[in-house]
Protein backbone atom coordinates (compact mmCIF):
# COMPACT_ATOMS: atom_id res chain seq x y z
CA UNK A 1 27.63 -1.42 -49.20
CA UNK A 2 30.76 0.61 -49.22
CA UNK A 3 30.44 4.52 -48.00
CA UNK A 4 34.15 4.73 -49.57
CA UNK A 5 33.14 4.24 -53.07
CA UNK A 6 30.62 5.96 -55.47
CA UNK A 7 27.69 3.85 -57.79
CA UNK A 8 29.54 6.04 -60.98
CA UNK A 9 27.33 6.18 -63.52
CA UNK A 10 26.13 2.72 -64.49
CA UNK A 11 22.67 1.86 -64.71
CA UNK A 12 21.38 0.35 -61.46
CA UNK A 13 17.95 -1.17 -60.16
CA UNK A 14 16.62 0.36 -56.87
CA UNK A 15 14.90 -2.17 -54.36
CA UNK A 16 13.59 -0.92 -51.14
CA UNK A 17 13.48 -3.08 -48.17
CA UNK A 18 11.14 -1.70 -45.75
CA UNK A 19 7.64 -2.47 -45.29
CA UNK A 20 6.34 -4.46 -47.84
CA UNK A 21 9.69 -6.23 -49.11
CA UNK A 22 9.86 -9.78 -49.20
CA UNK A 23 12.43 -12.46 -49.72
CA UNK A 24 9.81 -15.17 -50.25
CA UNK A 25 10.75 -17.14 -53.90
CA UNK A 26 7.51 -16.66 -55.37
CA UNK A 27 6.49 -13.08 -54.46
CA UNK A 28 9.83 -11.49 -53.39
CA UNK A 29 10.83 -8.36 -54.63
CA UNK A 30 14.64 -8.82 -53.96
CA UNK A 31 14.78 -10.31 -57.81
CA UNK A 32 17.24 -7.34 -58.64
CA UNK A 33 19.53 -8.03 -55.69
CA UNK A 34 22.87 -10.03 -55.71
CA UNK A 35 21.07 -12.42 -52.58
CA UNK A 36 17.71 -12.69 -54.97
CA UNK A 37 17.94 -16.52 -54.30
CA UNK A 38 19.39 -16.67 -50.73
CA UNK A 39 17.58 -17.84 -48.08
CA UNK A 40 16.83 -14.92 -45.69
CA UNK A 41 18.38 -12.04 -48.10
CA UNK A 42 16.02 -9.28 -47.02
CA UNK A 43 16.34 -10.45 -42.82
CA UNK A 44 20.64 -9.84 -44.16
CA UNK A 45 19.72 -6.41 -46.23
CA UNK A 46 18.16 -4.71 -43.03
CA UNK A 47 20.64 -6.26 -40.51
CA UNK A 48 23.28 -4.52 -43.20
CA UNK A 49 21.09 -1.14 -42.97
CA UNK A 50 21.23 -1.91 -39.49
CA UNK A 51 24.72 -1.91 -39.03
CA UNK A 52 25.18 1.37 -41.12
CA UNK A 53 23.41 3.57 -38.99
CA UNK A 54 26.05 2.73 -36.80
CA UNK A 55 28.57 4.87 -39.01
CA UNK A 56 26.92 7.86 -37.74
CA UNK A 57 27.41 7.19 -33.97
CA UNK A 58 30.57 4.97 -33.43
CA UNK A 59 33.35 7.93 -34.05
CA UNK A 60 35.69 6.31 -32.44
CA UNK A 61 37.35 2.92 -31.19
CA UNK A 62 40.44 3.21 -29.12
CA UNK A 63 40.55 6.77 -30.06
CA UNK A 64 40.87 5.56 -34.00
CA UNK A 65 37.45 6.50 -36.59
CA UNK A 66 39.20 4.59 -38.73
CA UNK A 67 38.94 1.47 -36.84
CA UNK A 68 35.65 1.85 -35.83
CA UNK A 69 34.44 2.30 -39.56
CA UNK A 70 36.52 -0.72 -39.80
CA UNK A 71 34.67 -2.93 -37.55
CA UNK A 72 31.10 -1.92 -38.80
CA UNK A 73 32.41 -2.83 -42.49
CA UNK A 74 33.24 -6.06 -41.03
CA UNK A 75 30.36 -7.36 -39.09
CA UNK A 76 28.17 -6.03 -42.66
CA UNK A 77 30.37 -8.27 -44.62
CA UNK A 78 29.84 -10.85 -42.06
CA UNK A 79 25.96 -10.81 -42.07
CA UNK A 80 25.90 -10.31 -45.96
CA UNK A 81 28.24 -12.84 -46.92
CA UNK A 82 29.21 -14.95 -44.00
CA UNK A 83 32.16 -13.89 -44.62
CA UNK A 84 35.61 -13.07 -42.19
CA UNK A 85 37.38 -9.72 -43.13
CA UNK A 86 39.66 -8.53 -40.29
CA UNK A 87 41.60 -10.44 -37.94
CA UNK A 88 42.46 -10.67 -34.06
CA UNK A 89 41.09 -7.63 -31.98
CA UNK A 90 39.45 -6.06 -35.40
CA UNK A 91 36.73 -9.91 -35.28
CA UNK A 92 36.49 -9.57 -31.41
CA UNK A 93 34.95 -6.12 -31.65
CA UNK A 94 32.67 -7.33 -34.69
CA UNK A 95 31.90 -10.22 -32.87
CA UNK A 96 30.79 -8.34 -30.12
CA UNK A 97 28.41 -6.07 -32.13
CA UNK A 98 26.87 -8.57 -33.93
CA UNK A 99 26.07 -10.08 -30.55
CA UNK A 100 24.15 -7.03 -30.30
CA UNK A 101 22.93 -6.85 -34.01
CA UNK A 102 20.52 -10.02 -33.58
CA UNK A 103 18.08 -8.37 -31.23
CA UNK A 104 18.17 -5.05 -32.83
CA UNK A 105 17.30 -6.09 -36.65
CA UNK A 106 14.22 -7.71 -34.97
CA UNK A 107 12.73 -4.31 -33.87
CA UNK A 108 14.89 -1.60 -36.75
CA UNK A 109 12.46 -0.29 -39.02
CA UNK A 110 14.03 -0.33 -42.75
CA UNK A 111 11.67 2.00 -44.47
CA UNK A 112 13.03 4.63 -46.60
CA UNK A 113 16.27 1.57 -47.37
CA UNK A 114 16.98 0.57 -50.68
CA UNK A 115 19.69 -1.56 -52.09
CA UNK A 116 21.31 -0.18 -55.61
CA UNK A 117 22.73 -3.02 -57.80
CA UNK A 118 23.64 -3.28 -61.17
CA UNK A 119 21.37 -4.55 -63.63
CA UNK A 120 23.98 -7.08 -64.26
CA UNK A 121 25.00 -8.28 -60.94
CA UNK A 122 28.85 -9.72 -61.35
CA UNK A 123 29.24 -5.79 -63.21
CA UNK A 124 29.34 -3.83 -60.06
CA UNK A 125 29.14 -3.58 -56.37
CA UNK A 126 26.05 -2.94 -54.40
CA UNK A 127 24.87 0.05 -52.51
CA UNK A 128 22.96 0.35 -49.46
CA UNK A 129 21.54 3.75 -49.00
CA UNK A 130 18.98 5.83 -46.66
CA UNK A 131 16.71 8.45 -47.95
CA UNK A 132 14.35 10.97 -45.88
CA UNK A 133 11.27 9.70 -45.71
CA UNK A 134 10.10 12.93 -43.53
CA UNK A 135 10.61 16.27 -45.20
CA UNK A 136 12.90 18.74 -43.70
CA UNK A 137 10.95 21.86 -41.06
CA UNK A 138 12.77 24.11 -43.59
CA UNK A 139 10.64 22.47 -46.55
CA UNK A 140 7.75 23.34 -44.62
CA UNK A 141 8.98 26.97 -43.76
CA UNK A 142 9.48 27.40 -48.14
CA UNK A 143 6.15 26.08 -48.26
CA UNK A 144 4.56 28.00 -45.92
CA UNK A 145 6.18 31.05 -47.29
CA UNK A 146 5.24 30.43 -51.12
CA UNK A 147 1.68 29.82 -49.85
CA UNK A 148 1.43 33.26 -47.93
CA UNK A 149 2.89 34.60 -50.80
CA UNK A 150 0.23 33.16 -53.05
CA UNK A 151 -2.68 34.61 -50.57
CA UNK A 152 -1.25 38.20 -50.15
CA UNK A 153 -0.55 38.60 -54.01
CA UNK A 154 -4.35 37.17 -54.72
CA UNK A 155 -6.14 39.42 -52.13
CA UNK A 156 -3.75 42.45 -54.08
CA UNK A 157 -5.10 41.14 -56.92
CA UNK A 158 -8.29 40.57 -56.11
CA UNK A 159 -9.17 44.39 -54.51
CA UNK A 160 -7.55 46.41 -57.46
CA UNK A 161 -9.86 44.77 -60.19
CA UNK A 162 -12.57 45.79 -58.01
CA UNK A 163 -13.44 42.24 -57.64
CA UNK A 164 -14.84 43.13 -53.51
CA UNK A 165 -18.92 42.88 -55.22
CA UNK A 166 -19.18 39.32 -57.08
CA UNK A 167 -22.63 40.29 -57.36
């Protein structure tokens, strides 16, 4: 969960947390994931997904993108592994936003997340990543294009064979 670092090319299972994802012992489908058998790993998968949405609107703390990025790293490590990274004004500032994380995770929907780990966990780090689960307008624009294309070359092709009398 580190947008520093790169999954290189090792082999990795893909595990999507949105709708449908469960934690549950029997029927989870976190079985890939380093917090397979932790008690509430997907509710700490989507507070992490959560938390790195914030990377694209926190620019800046105390003028400083560094420290911002930072503080979000923290508070994911914190919800992930209960664990402390940072110290003095660095846990104040994660403190604060996981004060604000709780409520949010409730309501954050995680469809379209997926968590990359390696197929043998103590291997590799894990990856959190986002894909588009809407297509971009200028897919539709290439679509609509290659359609129109289609119709006006058919109709061409369709009046020089003389094909106007099907009967």
């Amino acid at each position: 969960m580190d947008v520093l670092h790169t999954a290189g090319d090792q082999w990795v299972a893909s595990t999507s947390i949105g709708s449908g994802a469960s934690d549950d012992a029997i029927t989870g489908t976190l079985g890939s994931t380093r917090l397979q058998n932790t008690t509430g790993a997907l509710s700490k998968y989507i507070g992490a997904a959560y938390l790195s949405t914030l990377f694209d609107s926190w620019t800046t703390v105390n003028s400083n993108k560094n420290t911002a990025f930072s503080i979000i790293h923290s508070a994911i490590w914190k919800v992930v592994q209960n664990e402390n990274v940072g110290s003095g004004t660095l846990q104040g500032w994660r403190d604060t936003l996981l004060s604000t994380h709780s409520s949010a995770v409730a309501s954050f929907n995680a469809e379209g997340w997926y968590v990359l780990s390696p197929i043998a966990p103590a291997d590799g780090q894990e990856f959190l990543i986002r894909t588009n689960v809407v297509p971009e307008p200028s897919t539709y624009l290439l679509l609509a294009t290659g359609l129109l294309f289609l119709v006006a070359f058919g109709r061409k092709r369709f009046s020089v064979r003389g094909g106007g009398d099907l009967a």
